[in-house]
Protein backbone atom coordinates (compact mmCIF):
# COMPACT_ATOMS: atom_id res chain seq x y z
CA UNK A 1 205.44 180.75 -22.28
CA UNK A 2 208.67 178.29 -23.34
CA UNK A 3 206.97 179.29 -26.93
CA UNK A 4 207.20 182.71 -26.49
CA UNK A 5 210.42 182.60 -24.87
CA UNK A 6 212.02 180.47 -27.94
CA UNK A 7 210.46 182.59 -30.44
CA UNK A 8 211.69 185.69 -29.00
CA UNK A 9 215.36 183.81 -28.41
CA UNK A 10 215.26 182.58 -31.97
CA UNK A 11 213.71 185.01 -34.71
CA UNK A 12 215.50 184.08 -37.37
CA UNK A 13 212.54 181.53 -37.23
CA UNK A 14 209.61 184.07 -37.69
CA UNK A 15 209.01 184.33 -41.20
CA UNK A 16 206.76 183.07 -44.17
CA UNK A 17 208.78 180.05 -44.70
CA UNK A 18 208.50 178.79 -41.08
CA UNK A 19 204.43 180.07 -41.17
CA UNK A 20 203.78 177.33 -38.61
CA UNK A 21 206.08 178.40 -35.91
CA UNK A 22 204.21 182.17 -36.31
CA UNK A 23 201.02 180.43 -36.13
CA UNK A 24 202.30 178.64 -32.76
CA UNK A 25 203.29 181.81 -31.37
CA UNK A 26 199.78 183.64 -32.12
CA UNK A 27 198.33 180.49 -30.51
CA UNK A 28 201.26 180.89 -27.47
CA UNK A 29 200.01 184.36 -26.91
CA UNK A 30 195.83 183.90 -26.62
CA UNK A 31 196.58 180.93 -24.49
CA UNK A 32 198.99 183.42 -22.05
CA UNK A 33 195.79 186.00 -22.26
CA UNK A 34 197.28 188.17 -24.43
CA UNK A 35 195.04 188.62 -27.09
CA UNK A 36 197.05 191.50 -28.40
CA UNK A 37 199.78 190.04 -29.26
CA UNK A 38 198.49 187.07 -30.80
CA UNK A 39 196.72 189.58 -33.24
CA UNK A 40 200.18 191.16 -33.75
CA UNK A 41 201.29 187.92 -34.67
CA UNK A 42 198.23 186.64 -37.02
CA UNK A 43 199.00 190.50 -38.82
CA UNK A 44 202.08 189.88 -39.45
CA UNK A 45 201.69 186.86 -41.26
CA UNK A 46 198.55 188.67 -43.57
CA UNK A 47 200.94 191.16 -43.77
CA UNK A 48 203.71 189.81 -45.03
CA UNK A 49 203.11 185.97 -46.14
CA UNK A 50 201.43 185.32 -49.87
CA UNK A 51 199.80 182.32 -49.92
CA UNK A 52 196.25 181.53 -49.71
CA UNK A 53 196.89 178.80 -47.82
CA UNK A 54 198.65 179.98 -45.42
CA UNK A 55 196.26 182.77 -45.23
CA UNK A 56 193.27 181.40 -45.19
CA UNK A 57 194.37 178.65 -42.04
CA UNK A 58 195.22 182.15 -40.70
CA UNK A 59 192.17 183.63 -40.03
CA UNK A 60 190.56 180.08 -39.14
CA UNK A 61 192.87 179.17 -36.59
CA UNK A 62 192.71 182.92 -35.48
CA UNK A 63 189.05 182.86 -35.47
CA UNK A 64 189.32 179.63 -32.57
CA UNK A 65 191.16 181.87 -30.39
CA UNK A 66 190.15 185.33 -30.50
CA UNK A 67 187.22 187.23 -29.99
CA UNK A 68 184.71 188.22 -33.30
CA UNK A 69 185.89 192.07 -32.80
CA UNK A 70 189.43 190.96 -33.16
CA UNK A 71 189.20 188.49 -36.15
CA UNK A 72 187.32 191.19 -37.98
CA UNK A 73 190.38 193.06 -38.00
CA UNK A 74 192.20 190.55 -39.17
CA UNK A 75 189.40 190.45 -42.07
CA UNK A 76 189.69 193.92 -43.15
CA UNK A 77 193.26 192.61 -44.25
CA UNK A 78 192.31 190.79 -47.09
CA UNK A 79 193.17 190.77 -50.35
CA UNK A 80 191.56 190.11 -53.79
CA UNK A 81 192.43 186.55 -54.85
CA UNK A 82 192.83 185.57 -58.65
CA UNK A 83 189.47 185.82 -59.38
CA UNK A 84 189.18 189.25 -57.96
CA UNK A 85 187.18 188.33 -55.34
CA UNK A 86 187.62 188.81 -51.67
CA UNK A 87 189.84 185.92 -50.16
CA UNK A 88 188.06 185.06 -47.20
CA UNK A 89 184.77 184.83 -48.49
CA UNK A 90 184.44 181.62 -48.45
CA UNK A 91 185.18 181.45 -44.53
CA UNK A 92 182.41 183.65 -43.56
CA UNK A 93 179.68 182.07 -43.64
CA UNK A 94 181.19 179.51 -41.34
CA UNK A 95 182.94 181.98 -38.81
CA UNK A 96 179.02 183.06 -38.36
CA UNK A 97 178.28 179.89 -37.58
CA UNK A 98 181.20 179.10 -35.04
CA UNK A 99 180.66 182.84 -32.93
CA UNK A 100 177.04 182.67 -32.79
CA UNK A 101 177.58 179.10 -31.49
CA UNK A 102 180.23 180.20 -29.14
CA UNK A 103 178.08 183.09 -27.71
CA UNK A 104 175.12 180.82 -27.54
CA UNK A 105 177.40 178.99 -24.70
CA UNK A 106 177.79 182.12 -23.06
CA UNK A 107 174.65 184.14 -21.72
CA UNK A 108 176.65 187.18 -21.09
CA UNK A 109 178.78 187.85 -24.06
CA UNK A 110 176.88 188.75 -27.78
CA UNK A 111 178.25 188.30 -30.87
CA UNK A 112 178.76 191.24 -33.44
CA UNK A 113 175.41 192.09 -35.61
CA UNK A 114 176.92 191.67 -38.43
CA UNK A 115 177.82 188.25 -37.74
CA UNK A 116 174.19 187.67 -36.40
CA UNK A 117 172.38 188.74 -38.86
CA UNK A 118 174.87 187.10 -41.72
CA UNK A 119 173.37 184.19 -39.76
CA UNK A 120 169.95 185.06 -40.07
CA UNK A 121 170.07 185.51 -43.83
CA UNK A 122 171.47 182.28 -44.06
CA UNK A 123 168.51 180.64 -42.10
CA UNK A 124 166.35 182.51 -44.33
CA UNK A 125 167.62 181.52 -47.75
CA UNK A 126 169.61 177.85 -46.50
CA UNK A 127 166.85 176.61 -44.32
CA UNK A 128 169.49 174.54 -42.45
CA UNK A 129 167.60 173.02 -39.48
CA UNK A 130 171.19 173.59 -38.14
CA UNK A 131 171.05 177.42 -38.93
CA UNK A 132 168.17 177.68 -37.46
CA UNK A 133 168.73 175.67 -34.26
CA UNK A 134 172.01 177.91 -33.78
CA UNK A 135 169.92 181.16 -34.19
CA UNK A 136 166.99 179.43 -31.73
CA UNK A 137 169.72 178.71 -28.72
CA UNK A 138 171.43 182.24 -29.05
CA UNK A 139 168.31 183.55 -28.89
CA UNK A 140 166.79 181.86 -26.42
CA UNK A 141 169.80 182.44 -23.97
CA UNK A 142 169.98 185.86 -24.56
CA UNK A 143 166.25 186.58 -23.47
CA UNK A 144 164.96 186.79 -27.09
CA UNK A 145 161.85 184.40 -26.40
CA UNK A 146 159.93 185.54 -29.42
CA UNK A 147 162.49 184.76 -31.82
CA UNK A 148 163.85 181.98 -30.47
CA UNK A 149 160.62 180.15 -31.14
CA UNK A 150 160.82 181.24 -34.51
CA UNK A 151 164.16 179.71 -35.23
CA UNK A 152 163.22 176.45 -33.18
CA UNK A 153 160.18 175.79 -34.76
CA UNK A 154 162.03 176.44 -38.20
CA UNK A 155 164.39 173.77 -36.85
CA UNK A 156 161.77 171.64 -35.66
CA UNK A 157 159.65 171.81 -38.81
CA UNK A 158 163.23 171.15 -40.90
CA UNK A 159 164.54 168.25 -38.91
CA UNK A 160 162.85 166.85 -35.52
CA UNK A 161 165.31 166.29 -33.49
CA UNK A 162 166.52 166.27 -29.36
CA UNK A 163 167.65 169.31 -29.42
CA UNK A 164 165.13 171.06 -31.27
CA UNK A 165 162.20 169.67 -29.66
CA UNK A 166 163.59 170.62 -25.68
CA UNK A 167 164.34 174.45 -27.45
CA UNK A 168 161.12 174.51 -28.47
CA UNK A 169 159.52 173.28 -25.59
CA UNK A 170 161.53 175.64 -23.02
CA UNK A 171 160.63 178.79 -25.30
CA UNK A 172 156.53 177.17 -25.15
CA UNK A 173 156.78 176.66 -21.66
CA UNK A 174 157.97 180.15 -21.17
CA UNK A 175 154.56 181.09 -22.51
CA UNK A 176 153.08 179.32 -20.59
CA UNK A 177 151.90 176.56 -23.11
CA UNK A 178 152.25 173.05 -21.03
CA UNK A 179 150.31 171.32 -23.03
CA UNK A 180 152.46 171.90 -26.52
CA UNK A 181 155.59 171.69 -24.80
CA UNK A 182 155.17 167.89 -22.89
CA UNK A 183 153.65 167.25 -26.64
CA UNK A 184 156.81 168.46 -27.96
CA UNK A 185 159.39 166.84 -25.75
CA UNK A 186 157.20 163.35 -25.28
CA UNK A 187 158.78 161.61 -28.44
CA UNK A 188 162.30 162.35 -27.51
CA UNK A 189 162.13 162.25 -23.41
CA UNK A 190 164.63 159.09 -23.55
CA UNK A 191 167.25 160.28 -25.88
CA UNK A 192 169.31 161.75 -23.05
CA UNK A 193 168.64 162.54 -19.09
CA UNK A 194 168.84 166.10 -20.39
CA UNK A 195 165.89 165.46 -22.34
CA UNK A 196 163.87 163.72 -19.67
CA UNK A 197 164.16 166.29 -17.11
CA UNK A 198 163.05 168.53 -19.87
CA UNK A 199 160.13 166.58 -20.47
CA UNK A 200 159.39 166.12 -17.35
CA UNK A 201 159.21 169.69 -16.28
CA UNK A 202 156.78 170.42 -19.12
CA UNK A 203 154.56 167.81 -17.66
CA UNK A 204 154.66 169.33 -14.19
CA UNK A 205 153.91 172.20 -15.13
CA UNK A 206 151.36 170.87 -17.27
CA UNK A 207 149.47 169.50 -14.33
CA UNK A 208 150.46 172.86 -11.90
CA UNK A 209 148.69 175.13 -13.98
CA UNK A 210 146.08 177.41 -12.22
CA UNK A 211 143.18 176.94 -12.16
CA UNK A 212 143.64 173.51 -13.39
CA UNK A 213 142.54 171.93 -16.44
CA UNK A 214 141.57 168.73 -17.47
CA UNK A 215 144.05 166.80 -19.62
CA UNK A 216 143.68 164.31 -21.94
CA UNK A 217 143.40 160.58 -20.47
CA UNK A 218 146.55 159.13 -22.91
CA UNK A 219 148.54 162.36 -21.94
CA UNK A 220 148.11 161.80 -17.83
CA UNK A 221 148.50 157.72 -18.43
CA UNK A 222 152.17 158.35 -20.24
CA UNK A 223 153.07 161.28 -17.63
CA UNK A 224 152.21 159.19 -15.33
CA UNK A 225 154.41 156.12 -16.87
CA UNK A 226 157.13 158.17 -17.29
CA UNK A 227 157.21 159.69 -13.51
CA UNK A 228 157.15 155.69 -12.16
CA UNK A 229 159.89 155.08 -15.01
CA UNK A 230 161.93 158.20 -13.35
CA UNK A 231 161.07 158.28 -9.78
CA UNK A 232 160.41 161.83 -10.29
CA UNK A 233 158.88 163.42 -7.16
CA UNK A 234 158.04 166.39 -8.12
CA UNK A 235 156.20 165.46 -11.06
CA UNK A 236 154.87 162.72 -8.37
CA UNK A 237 154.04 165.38 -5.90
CA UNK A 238 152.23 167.33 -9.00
CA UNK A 239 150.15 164.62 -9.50
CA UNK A 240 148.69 164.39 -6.00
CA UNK A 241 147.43 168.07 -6.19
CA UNK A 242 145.98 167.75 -9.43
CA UNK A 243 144.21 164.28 -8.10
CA UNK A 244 142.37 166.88 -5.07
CA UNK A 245 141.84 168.97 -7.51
CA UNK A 246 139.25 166.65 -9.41
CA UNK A 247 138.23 165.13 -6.39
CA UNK A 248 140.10 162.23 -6.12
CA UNK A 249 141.86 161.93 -2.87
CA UNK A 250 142.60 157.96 -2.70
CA UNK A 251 144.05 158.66 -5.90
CA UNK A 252 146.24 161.55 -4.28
CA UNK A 253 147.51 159.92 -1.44
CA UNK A 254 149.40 157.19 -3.72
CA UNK A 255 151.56 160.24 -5.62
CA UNK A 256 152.03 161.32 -2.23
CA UNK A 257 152.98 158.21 -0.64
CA UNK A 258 155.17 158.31 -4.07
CA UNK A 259 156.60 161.40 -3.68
CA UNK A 260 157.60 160.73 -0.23
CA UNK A 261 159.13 157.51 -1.21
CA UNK A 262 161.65 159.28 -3.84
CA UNK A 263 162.35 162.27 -1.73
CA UNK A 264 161.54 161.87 2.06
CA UNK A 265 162.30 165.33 2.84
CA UNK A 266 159.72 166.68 0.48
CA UNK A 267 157.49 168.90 3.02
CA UNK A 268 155.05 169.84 0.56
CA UNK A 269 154.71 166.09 -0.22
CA UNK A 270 154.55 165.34 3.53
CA UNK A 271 151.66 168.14 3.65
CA UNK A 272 149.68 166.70 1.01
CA UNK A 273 149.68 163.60 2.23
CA UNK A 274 148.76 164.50 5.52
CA UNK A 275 145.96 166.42 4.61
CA UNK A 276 144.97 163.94 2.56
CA UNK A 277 144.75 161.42 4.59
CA UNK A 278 143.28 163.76 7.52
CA UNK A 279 140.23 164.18 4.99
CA UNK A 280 140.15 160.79 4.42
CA UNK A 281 139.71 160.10 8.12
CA UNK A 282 143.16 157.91 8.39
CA UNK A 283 144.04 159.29 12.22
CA UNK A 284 146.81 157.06 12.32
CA UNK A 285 148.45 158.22 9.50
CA UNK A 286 147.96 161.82 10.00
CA UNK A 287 149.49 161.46 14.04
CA UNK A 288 152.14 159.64 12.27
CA UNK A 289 153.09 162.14 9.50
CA UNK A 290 152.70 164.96 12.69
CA UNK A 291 155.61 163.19 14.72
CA UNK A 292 158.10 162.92 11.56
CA UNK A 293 157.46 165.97 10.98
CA UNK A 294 157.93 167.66 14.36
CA UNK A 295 159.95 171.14 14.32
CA UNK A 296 159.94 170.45 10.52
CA UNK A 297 156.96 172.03 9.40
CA UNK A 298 154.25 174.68 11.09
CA UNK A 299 151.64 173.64 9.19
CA UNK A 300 151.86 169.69 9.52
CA UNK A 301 151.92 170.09 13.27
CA UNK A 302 149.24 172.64 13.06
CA UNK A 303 146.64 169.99 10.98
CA UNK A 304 143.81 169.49 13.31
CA UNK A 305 144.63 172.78 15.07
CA UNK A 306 142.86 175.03 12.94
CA UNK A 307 140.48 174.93 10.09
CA UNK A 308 141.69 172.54 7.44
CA UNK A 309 142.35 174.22 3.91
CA UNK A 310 142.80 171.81 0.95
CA UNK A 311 144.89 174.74 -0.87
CA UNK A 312 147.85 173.79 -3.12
CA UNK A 313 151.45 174.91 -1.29
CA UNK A 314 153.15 177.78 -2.43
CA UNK A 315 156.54 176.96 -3.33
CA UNK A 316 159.46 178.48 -4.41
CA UNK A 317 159.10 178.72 -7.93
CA UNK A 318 155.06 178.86 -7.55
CA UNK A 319 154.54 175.42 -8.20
CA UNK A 320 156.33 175.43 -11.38
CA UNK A 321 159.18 173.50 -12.87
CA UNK A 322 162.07 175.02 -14.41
């Protein structure tokens, strides 16, 4: 506002030969929320100012600051330079870059097609595994599974890499492919806590699925590692279920006792391990788990009560890990 207030006191200062003081006052006006007249002010220096310079920092500090519709307005402004070819050419490709980035941030605003699919072409002829990892997050946040696995695994393929690999594995997990995705994410699970939550949640769910399926010795030993490494519960709590499942219910009752340990108000922990240890004919441990439990949960107090099931809990997400 002080800015705007000078500017307005003093404009004898607003012309081509004081091009940074218009440039603060475009800047002065998007940061007031007055996109309108920051355009009015970016105009009037491709209006009026001649060098390509000048011209060119126009429409890239524009381009920071306003939205894509705007800055295309300010593009239909150009002029031919000496080669007769248009001036901001050579900015394009990279204003594609920065608003599909921008939008990839933000789940409810798009970016223009044109700018998207300038993108796209450049994926296509560039191969930039950064292209292609761009195109992969925009499109994953914006509901476009199918084609965000394309661009990730393009990205992937290109240049393995964090980011990448926990794209690809969210767009594989929401196909339901567990096993790919906790293959995906394994190599990279320590290279951020980002990363190991994401890896973790692919094995979860690799172990939730229903009906469940057998998995590879190696796979369950480093899932396993990695959920002691962790102190991940719900991975933990994962592995108790798929332990009854196979028939293996000493086996079960240490991811439960786990579980429990890392999160002690885990019900559906509590519940496995109480039924767990009720078919293992542990008493003691099953009165026990009913009196912690008291007024907690229906179906802990109920064990004993009624005909035992040995059925997975339903919980809020159906077992699965987002």
């Amino acid at each position: 506002n002080t800015v705007i207030e000078t500017a307005s006191l003093n404009p004898s200062l607003l012309t081509c030969k004081d091009v940074d003081v218009l440039w603060m006052v475009a800047e002065a006006f998007a940061k007031t929320d007055r996109p309108e007249r920051s355009f009015d002010a970016y105009r009037y220096i491709l209006t009026n100012c001649t060098g390509l310079p000048e011209r060119l920092a126009t429409i890239q500090k524009a381009s920071l600051l306003l939205s894509p519709a705007i800055v295309d307005q300010l593009l239909a402004m150009e002029r031919p330079d000496a080669a007769g070819k248009p001036e901001f050419e050579s900015l394009r490709d990279d204003l594609a870059r920065r608003f599909v980035s921008d939008a990839a941030e933000k789940p409810d605003s798009s970016v223009p097609t044109i700018w998207l699919e300038r993108l796209k072409k450049l994926g296509e002829t560039e191969q930039r595994a950064s292209d292609a990892l761009l195109l992969g997050w925009y499109s994953c946040r914006h509901g476009a599974t199918s084609e965000a696995e394309k661009w990730f695994r393009i990205a992937h393929d290109k240049q393995d890499s964090a980011s990448s690999a926990q794209g690809l594995a969210l767009v594989l997990q929401a196909r339901k492919d567990f096993t790919s995705a906790e293959n995906v994410m394994y190599p990279w699970r320590g290279s951020s806590d980002e990363a190991k939550q994401a890896y973790l949640a692919a094995a979860t769910n690799l172990l939730a699925q229903e009906p469940p399926i057998v998995v590879a010795s190696d796979v369950l030993q480093r899932i396993a590692t990695e959920t002691v490494l962790a102190k991940n519960a719900d991975t933990a709590q994962q592995f108790g279920w798929y332990a009854r499942a196979f028939q293996q219910p000493q086996l079960a009752l240490k991811w439960f006792s786990l579980a429990i340990s890392w999160k002690p108000d885990d019900e559906p922990s509590a519940y496995g391990l109480a039924i767990t240890a009720d078919e293992l004919k542990m008493p003691a441990e099953v009165s026990r788990l009913k009196t912690l439990w008291v007024g907690r949960s229906m179906r802990i107090a109920a064990l004993g009560e009624r005909k035992r099931t040995t059925v997975s809990p339903v919980t809020s997400n159906g077992g699965r890990v987002s």
